[in-house]
N, C-alpha and C. Protein backbone atom coordinates (compact mmCIF):
# COMPACT_ATOMS: atom_id res chain seq x y z
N UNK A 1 18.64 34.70 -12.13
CA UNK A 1 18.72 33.41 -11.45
C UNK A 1 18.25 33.56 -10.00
N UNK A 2 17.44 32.49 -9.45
CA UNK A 2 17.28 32.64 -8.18
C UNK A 2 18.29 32.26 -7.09
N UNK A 3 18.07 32.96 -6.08
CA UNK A 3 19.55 32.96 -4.98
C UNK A 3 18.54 32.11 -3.97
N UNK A 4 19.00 30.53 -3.23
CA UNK A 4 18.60 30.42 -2.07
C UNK A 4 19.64 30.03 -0.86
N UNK A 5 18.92 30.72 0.02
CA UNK A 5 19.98 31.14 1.19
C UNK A 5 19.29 29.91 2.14
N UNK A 6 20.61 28.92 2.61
CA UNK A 6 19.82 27.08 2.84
C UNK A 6 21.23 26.78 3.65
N UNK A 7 20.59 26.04 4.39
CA UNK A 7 21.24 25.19 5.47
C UNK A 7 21.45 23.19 5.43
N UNK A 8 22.65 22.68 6.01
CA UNK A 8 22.40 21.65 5.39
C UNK A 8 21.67 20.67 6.61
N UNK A 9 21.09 19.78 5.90
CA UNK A 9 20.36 18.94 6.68
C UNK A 9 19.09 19.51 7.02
N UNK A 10 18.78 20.25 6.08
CA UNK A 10 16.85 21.24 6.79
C UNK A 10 16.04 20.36 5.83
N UNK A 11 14.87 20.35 6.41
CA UNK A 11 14.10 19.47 5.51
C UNK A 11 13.14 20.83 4.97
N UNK A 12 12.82 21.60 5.51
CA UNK A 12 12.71 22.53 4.98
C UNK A 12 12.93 23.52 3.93
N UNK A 13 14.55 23.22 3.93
CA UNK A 13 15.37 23.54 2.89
C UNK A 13 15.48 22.90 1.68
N UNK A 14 15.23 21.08 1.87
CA UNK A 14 15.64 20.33 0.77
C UNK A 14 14.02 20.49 0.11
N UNK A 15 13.01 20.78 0.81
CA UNK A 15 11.91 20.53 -0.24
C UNK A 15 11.93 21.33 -1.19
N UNK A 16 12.41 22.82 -1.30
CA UNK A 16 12.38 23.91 -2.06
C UNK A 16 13.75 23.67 -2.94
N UNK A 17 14.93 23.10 -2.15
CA UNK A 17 15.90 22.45 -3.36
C UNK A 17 15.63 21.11 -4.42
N UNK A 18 14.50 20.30 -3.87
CA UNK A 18 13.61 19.31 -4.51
C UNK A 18 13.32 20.01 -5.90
N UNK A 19 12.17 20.62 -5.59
CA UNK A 19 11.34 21.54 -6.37
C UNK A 19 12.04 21.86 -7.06
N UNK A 20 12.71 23.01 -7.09
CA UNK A 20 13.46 23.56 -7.98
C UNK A 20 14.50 22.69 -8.97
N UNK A 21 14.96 21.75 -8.24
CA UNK A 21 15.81 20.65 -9.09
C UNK A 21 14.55 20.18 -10.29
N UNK A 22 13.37 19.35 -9.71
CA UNK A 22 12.62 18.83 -10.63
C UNK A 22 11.77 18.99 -11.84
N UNK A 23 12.04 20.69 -11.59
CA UNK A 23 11.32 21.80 -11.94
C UNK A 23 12.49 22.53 -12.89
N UNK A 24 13.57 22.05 -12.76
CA UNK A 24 15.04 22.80 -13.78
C UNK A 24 14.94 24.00 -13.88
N UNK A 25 14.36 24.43 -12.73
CA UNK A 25 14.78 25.98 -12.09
C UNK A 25 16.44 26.31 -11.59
N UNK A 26 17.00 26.91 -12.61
CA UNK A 26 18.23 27.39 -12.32
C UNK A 26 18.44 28.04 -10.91
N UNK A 27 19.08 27.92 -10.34
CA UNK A 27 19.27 28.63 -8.70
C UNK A 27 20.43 28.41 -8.18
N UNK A 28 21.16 29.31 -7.48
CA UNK A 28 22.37 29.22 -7.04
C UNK A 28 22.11 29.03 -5.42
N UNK A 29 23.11 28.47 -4.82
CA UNK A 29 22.59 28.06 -3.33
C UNK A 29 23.90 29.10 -2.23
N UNK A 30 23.64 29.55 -1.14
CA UNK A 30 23.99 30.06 -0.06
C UNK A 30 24.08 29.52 0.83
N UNK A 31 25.36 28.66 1.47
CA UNK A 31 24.96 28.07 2.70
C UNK A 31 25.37 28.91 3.65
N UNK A 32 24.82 28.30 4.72
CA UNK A 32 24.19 29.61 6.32
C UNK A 32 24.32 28.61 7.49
N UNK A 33 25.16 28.64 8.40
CA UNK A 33 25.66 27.54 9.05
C UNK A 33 24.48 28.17 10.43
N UNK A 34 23.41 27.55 10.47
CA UNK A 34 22.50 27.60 11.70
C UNK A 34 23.09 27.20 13.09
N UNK A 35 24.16 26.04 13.47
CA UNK A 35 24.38 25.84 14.47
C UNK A 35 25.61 26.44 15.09
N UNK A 36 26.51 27.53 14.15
CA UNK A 36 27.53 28.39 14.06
C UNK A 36 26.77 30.01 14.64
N UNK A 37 25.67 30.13 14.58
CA UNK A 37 24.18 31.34 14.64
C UNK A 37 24.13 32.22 13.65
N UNK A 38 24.69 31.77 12.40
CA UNK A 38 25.05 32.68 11.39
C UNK A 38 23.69 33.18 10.69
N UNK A 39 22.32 32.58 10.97
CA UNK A 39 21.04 33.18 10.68
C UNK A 39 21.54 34.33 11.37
N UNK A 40 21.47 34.44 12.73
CA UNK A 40 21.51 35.65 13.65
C UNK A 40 22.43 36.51 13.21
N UNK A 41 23.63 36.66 12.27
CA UNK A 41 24.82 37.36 12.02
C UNK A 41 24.14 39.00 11.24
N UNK A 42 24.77 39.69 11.82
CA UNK A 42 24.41 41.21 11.05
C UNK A 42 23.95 41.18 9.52
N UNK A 43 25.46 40.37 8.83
CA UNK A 43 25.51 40.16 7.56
C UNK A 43 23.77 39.26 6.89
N UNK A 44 23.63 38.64 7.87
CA UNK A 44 22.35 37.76 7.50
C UNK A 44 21.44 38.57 7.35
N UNK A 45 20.92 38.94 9.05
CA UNK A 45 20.19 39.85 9.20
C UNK A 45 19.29 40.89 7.79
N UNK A 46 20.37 41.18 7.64
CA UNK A 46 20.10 42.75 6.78
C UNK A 46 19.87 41.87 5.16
N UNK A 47 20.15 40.85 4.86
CA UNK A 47 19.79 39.82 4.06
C UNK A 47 17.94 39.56 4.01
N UNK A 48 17.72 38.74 5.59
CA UNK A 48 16.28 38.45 5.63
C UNK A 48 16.48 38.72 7.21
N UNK A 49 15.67 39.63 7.70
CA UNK A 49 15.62 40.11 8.87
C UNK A 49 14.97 39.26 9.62
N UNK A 50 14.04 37.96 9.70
CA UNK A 50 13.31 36.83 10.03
C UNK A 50 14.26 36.05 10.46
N UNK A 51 15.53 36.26 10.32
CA UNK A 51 16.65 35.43 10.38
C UNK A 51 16.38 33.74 10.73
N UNK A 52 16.12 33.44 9.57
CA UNK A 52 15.60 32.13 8.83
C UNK A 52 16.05 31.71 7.73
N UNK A 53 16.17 30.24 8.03
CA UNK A 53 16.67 29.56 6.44
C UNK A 53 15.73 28.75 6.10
N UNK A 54 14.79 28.50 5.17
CA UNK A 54 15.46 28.99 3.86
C UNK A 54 14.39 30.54 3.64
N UNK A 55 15.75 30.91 2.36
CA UNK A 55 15.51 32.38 2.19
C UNK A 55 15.87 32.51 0.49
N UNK A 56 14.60 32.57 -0.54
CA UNK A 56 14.79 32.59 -1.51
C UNK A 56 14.48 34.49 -2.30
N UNK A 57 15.88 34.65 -3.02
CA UNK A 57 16.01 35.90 -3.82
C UNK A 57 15.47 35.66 -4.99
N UNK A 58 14.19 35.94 -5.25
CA UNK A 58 14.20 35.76 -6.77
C UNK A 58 15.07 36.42 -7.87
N UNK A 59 14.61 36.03 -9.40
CA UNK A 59 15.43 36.89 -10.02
C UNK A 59 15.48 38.38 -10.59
N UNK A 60 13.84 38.91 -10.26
CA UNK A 60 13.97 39.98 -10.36
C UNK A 60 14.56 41.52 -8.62
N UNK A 61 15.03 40.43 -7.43
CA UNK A 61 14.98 40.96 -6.61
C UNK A 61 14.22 40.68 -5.69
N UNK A 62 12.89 40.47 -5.25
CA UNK A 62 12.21 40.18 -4.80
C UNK A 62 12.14 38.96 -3.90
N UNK A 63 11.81 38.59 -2.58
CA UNK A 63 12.07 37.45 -1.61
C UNK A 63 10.97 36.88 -1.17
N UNK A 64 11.04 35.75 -0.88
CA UNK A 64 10.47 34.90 0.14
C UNK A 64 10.49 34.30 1.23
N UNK A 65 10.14 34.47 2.66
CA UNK A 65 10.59 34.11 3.56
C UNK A 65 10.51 32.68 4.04
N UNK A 66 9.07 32.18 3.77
CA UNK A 66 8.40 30.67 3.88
C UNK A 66 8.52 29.55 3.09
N UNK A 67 8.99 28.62 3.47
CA UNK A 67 9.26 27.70 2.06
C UNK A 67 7.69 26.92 1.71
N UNK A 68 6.87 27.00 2.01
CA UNK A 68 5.61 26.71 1.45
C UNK A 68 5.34 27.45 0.57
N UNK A 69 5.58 28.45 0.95
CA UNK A 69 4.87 29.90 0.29
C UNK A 69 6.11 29.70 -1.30
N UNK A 70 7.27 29.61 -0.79
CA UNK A 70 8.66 29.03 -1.80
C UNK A 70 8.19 27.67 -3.10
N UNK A 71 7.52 26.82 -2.48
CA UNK A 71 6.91 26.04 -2.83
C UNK A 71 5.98 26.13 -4.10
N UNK A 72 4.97 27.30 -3.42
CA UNK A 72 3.61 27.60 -4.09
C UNK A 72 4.11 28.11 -5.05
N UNK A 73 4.80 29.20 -5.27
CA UNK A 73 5.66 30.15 -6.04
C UNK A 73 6.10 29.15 -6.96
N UNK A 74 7.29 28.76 -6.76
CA UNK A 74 7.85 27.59 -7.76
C UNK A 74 6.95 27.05 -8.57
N UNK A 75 5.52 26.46 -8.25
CA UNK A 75 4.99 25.09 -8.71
C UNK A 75 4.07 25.67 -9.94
N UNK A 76 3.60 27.03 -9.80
CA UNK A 76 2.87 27.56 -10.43
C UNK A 76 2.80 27.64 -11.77
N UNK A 77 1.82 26.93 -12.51
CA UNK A 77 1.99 26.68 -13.65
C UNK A 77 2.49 25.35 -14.01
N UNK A 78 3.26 24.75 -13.19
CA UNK A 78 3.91 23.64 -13.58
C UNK A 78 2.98 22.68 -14.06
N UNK A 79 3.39 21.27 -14.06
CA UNK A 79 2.48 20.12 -13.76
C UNK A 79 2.73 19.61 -12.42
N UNK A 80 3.17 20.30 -11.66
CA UNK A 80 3.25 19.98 -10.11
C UNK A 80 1.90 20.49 -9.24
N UNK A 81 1.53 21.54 -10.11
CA UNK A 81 0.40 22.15 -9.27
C UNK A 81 -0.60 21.98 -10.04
N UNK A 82 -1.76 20.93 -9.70
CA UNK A 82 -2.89 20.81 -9.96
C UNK A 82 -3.77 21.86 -10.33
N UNK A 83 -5.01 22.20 -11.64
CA UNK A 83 -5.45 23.30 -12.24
C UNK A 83 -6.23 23.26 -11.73
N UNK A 84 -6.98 21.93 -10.93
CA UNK A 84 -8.41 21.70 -10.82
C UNK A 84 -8.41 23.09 -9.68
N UNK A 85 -9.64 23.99 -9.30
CA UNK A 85 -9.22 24.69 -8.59
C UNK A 85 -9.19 24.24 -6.65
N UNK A 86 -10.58 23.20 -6.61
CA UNK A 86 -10.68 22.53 -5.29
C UNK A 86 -9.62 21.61 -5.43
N UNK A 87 -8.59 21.14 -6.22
CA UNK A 87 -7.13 20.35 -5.94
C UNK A 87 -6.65 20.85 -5.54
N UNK A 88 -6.40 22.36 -6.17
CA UNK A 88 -5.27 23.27 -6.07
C UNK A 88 -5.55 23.36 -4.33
N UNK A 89 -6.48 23.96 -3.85
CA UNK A 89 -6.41 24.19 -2.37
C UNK A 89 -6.77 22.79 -1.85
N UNK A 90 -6.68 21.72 -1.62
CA UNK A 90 -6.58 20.44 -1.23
C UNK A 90 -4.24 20.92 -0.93
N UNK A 91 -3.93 21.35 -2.41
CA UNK A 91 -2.75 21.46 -2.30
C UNK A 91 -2.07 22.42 -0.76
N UNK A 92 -3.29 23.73 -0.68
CA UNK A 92 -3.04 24.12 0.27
C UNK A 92 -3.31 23.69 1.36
N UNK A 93 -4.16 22.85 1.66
CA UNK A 93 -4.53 22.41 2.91
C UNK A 93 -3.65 21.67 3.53
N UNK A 94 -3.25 21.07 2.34
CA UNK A 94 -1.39 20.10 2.95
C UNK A 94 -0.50 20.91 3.50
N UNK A 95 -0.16 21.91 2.61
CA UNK A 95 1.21 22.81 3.18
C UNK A 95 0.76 23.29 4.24
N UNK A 96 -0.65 23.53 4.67
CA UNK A 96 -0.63 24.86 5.79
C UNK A 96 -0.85 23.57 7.33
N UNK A 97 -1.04 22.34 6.54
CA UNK A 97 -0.89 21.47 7.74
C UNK A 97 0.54 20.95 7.82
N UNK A 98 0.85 20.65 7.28
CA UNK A 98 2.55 20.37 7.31
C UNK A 98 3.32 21.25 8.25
N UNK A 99 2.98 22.54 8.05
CA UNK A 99 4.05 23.51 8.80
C UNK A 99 3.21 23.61 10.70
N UNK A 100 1.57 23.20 10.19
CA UNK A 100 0.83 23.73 11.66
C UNK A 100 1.34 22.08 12.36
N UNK A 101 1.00 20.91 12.38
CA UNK A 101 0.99 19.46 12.62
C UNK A 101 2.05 18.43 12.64
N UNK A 102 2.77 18.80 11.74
CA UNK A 102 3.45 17.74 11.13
C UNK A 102 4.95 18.28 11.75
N UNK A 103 5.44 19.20 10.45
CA UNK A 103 7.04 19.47 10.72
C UNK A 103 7.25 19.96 12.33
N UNK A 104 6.22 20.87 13.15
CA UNK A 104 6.80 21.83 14.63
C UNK A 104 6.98 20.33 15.42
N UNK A 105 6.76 19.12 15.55
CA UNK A 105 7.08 17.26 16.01
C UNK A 105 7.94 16.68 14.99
N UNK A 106 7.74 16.58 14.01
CA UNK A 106 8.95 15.37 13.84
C UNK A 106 10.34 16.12 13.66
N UNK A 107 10.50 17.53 12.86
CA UNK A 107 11.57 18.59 13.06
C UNK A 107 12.42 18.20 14.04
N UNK A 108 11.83 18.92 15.49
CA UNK A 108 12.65 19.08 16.31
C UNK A 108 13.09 17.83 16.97
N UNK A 109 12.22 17.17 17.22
CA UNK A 109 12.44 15.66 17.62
C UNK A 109 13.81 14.96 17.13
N UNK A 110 13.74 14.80 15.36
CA UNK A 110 15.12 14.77 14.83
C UNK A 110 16.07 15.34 14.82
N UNK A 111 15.94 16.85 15.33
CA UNK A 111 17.06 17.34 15.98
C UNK A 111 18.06 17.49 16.80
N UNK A 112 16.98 17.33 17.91
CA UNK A 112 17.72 16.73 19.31
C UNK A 112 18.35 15.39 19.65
N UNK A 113 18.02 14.86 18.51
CA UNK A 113 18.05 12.94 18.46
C UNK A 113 19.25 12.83 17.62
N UNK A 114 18.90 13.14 16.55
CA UNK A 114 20.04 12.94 15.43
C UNK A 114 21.19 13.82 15.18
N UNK A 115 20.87 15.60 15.73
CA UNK A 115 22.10 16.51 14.52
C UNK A 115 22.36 17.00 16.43
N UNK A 116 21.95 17.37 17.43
CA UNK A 116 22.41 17.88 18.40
C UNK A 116 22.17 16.73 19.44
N UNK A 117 22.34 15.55 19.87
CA UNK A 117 21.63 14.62 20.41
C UNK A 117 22.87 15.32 21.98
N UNK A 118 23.52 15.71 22.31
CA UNK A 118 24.05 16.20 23.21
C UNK A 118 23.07 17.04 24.53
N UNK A 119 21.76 17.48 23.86
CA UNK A 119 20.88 18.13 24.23
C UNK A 119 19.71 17.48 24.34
N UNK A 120 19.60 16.31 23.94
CA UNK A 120 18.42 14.98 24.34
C UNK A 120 18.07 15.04 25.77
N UNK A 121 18.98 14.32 26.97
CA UNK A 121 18.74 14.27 28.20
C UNK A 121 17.67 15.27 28.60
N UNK A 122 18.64 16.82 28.35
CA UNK A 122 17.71 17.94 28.55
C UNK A 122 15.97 18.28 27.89
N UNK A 123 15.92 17.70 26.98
CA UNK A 123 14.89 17.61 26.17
C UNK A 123 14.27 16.61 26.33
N UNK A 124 14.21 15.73 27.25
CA UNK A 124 13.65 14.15 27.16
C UNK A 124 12.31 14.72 27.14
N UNK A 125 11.69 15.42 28.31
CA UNK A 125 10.44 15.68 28.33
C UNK A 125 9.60 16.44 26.82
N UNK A 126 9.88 17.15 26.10
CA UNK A 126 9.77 17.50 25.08
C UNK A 126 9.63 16.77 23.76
N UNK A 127 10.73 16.12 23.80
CA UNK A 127 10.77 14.93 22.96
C UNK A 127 9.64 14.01 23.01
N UNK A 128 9.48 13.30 24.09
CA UNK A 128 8.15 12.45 24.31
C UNK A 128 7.29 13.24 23.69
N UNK A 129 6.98 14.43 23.86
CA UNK A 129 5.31 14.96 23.41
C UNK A 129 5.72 15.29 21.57
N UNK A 130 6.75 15.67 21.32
CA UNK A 130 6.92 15.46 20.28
C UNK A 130 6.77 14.16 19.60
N UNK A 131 7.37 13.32 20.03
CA UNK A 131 7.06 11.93 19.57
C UNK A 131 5.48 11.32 19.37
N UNK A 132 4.46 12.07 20.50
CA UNK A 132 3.34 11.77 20.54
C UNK A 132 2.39 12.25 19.58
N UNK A 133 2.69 13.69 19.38
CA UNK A 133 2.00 14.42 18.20
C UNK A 133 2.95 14.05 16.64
N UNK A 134 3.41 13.62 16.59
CA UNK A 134 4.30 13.28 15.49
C UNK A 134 3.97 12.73 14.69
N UNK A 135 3.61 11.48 16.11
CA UNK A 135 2.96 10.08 15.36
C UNK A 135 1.33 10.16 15.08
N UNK A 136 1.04 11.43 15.89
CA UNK A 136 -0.46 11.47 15.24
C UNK A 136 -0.37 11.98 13.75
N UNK A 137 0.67 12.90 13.83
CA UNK A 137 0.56 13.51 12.33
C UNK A 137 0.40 12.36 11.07
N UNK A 138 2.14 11.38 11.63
CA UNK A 138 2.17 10.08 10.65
C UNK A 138 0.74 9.77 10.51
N UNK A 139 0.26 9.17 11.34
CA UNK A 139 -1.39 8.58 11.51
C UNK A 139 -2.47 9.04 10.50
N UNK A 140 -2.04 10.26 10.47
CA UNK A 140 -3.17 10.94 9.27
C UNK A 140 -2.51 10.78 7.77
N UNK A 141 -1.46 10.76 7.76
CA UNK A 141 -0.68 10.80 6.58
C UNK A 141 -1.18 9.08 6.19
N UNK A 142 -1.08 8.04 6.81
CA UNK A 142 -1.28 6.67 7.03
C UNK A 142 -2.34 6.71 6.56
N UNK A 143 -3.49 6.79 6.73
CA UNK A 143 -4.89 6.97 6.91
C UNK A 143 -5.34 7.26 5.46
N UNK A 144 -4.45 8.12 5.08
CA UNK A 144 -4.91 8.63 3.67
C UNK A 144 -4.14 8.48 2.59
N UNK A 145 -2.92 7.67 2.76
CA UNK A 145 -2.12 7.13 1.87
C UNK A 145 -2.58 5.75 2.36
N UNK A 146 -3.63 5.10 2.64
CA UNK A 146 -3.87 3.69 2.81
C UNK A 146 -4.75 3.81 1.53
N UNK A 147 -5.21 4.93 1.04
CA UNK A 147 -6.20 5.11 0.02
C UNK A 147 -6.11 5.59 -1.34
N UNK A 148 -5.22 5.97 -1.26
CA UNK A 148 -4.30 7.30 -2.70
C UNK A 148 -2.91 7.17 -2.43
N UNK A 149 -2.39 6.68 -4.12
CA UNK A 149 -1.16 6.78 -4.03
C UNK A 149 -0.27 8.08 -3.45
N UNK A 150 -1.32 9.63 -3.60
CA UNK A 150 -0.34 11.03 -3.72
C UNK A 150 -1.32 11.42 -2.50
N UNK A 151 -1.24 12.49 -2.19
CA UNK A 151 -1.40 13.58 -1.25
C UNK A 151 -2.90 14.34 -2.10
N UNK A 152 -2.57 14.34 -3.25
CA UNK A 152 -4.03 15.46 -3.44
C UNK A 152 -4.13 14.64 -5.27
N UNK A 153 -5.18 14.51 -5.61
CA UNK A 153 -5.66 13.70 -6.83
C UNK A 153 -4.97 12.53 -7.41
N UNK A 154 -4.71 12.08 -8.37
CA UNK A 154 -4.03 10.80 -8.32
C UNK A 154 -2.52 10.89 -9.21
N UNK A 155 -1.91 11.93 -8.82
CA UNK A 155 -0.33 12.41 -9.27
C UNK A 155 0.62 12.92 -8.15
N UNK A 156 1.90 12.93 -8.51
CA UNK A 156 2.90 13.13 -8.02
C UNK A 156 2.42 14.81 -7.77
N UNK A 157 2.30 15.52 -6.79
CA UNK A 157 2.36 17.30 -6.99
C UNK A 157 3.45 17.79 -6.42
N UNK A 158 3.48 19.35 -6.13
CA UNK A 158 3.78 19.84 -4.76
C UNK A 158 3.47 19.52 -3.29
N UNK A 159 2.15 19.29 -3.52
CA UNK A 159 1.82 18.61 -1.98
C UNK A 159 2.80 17.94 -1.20
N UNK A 160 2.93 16.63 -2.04
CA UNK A 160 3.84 15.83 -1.67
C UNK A 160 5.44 15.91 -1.42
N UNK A 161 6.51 17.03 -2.52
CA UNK A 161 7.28 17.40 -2.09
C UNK A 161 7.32 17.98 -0.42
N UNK A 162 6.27 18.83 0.05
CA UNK A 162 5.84 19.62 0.96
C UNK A 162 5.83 18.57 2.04
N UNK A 163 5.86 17.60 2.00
CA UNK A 163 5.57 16.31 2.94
C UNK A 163 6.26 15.73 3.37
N UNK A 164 7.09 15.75 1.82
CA UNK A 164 8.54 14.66 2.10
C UNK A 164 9.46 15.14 2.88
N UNK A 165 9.31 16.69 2.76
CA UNK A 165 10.94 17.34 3.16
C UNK A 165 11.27 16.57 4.66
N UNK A 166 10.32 16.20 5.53
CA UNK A 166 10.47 16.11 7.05
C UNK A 166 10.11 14.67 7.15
N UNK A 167 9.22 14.01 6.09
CA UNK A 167 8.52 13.00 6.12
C UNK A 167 9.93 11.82 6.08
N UNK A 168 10.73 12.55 5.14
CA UNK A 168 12.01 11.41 4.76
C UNK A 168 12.91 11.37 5.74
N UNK A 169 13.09 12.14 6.95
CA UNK A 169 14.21 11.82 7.57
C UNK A 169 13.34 11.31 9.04
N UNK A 170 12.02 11.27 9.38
CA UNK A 170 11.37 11.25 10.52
C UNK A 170 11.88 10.11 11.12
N UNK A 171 12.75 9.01 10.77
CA UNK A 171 13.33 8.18 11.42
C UNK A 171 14.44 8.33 11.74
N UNK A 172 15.16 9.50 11.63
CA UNK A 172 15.89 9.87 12.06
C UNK A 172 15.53 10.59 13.67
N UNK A 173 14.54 10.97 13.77
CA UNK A 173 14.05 11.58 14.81
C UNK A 173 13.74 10.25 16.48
N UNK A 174 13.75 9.07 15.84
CA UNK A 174 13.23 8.31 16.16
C UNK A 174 11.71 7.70 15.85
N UNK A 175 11.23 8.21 14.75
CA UNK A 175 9.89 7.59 14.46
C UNK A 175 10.15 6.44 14.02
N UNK A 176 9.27 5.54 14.34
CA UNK A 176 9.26 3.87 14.01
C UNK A 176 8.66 4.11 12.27
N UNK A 177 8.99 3.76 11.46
CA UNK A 177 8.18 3.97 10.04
C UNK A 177 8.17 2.69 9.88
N UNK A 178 8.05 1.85 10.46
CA UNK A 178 7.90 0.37 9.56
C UNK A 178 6.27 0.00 10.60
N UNK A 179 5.72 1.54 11.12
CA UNK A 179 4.07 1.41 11.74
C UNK A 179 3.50 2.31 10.63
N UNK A 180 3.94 2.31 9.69
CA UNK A 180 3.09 3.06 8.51
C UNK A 180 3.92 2.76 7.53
N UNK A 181 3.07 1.71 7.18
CA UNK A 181 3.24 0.96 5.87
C UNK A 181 3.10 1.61 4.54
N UNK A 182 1.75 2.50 4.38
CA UNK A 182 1.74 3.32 3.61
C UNK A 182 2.53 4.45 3.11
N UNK A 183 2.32 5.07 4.65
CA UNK A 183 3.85 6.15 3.93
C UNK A 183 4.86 5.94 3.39
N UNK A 184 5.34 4.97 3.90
CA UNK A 184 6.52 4.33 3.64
C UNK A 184 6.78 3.83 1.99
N UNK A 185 5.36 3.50 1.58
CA UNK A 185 5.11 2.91 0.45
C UNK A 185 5.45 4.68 -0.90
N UNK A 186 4.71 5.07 -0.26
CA UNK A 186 4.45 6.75 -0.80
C UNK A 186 5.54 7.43 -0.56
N UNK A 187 6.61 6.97 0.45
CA UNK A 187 8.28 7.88 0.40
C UNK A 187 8.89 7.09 -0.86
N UNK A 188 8.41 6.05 -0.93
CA UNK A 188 9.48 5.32 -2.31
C UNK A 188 8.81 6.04 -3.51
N UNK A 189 7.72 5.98 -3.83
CA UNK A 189 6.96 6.59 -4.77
C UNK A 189 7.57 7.94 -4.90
N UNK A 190 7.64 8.61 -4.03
CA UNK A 190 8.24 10.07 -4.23
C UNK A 190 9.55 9.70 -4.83
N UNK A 191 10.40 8.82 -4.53
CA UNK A 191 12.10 8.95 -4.84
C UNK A 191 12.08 8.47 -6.08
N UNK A 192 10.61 7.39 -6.76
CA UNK A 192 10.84 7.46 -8.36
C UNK A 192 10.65 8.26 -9.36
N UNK A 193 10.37 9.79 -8.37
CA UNK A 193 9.76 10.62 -9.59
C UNK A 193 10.63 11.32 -10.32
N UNK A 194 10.86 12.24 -11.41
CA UNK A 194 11.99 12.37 -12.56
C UNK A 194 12.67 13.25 -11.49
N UNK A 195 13.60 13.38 -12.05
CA UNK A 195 15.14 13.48 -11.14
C UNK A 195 14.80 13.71 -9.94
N UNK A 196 14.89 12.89 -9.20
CA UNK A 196 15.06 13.25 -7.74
C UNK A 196 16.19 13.24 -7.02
N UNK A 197 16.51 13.68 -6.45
CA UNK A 197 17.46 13.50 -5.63
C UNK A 197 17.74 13.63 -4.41
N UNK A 198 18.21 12.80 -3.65
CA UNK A 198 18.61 12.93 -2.18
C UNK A 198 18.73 14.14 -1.41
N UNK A 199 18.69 14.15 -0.20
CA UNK A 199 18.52 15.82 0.55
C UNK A 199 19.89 15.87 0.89
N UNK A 200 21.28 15.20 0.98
CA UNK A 200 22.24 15.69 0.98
C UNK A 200 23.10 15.94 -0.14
N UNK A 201 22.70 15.12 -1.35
CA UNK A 201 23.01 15.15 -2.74
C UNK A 201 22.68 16.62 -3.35
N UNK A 202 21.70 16.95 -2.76
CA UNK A 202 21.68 18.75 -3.36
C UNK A 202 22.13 19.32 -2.41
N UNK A 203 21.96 19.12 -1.26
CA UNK A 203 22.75 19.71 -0.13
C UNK A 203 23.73 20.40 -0.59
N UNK A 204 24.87 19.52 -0.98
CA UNK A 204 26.06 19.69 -1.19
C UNK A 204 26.42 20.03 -2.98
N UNK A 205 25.46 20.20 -3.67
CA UNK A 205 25.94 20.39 -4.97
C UNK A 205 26.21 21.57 -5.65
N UNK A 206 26.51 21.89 -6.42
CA UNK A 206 27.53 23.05 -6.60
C UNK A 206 26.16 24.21 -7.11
């Protein structure tokens, strides 16, 4: 069985608990209290020395540190991951923009706003530029969901899990989402796909 070592409220975390739910990948979950510094704890440490969540054990032993990379792994073979082979890397071009564009702005933004907002004031300046590149990211996401229901050919993939994880709470961060109509259109689309479930609904499930 796979072991993942996950924090609650990561969007990071819920895309690879997505996946794996939709995917009826058996996996047992580890929670790791990030704002307690329990990444940083010895015990962690010597776990995944990157001291990072999420942190998946496969079942023969073997780890992953990146949840894209967590992602890719998972999807393989599925019907999540497109065969075509220029889809398949269309698939990559999403994840490796997601983590470069997308999540390092709307992430932290919702962090300071929503789960630590005590630390806003201090962050105002930060925040703004986050907010600015954020919304460029939305913008592209907009742009190309004004045209295609999905992220990469005309199905539900991985891509799109890869999107959602940060994409679904970005109003939490303070992003306006009712200025991207599309996405917005394409976050509902994601929540009809077979079992989905909420990012605190697995959060918290046994």
């Amino acid at each position: 069985m796979y072991t993942l070592y996950t924090t609650l409220g990561s969007g990071n975390c819920y895309k690879v608990q997505l996946l794996m739910h939709q995917l009826q990948v058996p996996f047992r979950m580890v929670q790791i209290d990030v704002l307690k510094g329990e990444t940083r704890s010895p015990e962690y440490l010597r776990i995944n020395p990157n001291g990072k969540v999420p942190f998946l054990v496969l079942p023969d032993g073997r780890t992953l540190g990146e949840s894209n990379a967590m992602l890719l792994h998972l999807a393989e073979g599925s019907d999540l991951m497109p065969q075509d082979p220029f889809e398949r890397m269309r698939v990559f071009e999403w994840l490796f923009w997601e983590q470069s564009s997308h999540e390092p702005y709307i992430s932290p933004a919702r962090f300071w706003i929503a789960i630590m907002p005590e630390g806003r004031v201090e962050k105002a300046e930060q925040i703004a530029t986050w907010h600015e590149r954020g919304n460029a990211a939305l913008q592209i996401m907009e742009k190309h969901l004004s045209r295609h229901d999905y992220l990469v050919g005309d199905r539900y993939s991985v891509a799109d899990i890869g999107l959602y994880g940060y994409t679904c709470v970005a109003q939490d961060g303070e992003f306006d989402m009712s200025a991207y109509p599309a996405v917005s259109a394409w976050l509902e689309r994601v929540k009809q796909s077979a079992d989905y479930r909420e990012m605190m609904d697995l959060a918290t499930a046994a």
